[in-house]
Protein backbone atom coordinates (compact mmCIF):
# COMPACT_ATOMS: atom_id res chain seq x y z
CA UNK A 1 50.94 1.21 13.22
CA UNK A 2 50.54 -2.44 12.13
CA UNK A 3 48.57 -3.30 9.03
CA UNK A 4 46.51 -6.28 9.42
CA UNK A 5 45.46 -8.03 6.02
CA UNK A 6 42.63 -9.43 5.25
CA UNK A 7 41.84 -11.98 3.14
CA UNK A 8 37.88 -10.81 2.85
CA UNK A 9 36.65 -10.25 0.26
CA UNK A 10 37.07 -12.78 -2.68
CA UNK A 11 39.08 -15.38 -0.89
CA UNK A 12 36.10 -17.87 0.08
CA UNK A 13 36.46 -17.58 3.25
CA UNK A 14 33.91 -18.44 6.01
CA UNK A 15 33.59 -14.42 6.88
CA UNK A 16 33.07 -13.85 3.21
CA UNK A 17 30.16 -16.43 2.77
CA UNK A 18 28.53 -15.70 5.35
CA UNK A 19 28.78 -11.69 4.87
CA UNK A 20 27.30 -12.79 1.35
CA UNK A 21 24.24 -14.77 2.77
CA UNK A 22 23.63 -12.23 4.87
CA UNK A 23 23.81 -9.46 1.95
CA UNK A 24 21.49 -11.27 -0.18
CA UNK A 25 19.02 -12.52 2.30
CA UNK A 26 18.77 -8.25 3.17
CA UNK A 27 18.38 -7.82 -0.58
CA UNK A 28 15.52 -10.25 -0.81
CA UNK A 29 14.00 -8.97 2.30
CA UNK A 30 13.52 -5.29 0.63
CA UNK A 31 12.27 -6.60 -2.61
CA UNK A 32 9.31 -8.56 -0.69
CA UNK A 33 8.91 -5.64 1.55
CA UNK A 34 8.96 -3.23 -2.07
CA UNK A 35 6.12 -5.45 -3.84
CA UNK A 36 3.99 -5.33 -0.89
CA UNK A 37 4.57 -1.66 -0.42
CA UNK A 38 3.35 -1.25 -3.93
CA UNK A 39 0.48 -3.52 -3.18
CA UNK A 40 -0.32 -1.16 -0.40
CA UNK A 41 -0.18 1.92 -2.41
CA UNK A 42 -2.16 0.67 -5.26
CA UNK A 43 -4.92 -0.38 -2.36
CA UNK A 44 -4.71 -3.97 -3.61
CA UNK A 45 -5.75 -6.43 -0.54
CA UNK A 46 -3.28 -9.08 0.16
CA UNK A 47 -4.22 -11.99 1.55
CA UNK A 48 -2.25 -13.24 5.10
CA UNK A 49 -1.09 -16.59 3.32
CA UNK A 50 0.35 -14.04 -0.07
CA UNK A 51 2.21 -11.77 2.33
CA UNK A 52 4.03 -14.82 4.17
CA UNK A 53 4.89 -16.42 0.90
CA UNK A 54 6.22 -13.13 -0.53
CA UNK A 55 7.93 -12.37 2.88
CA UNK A 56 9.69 -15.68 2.99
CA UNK A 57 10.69 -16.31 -0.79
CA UNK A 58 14.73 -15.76 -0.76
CA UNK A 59 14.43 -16.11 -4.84
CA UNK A 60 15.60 -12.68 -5.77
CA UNK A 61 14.63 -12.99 -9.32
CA UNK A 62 11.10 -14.00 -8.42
CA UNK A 63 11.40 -10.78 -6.38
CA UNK A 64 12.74 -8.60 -8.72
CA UNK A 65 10.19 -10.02 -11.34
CA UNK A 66 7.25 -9.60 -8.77
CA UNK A 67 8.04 -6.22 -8.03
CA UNK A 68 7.94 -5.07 -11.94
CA UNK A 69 4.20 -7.38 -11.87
CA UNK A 70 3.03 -5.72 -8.92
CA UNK A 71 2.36 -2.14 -10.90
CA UNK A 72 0.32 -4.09 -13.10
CA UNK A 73 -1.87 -7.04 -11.20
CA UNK A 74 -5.62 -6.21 -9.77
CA UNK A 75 -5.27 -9.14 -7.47
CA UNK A 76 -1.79 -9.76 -5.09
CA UNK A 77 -2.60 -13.25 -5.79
CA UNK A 78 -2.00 -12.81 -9.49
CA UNK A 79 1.72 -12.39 -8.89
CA UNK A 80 1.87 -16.43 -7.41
CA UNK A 81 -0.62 -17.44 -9.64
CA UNK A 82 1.89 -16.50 -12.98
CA UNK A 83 4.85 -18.44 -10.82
CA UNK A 84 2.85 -21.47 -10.91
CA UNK A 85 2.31 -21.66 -14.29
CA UNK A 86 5.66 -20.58 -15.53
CA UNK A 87 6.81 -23.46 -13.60
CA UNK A 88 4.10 -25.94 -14.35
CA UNK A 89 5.26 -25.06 -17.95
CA UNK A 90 8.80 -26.01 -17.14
CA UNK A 91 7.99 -29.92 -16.13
């Protein structure tokens, strides 16, 4: 029986990025689907325009940091409106 090497993972290659991509867009995609789960739960409306812009951020520190907010926010639309001014603080 023939071994065949492979150079995957931790060589850079094109397989390996785009395996990576593809890992982390996944991992994004369950901590948007996790805050507005919670939302859900908690009976907390969200607004169409909120669930696209937590469905399509890719930021998974937003995420993770949204998530841990969304046991604590009476509105869904707290959670963007502390993003904006943590980064109007940063200019």
């Amino acid at each position: 029986m023939a071994v065949v090497g492979s150079y995957f993972p931790g060589r850079g290659t094109l397989i390996e990025q785009t395996f990576l991509k593809g890992q982390a867009h996944g991992e994004a995609a369950g901590l948007a689907e996790g805050v507005l789960r919670i939302l859900e739960h908690r009976g907390i409306a969200v607004r169409s325009e909120t669930r696209r812009r937590i469905s399509e951020c890719t930021y998974r520190d937003t995420l993770r940091h949204w998530l841990d907010r969304a046991f604590t926010v009476s509105q869904a639309d707290e959670l963007l409106d502390e993003l904006f001014a943590v980064e109007e603080s940063d200019r």
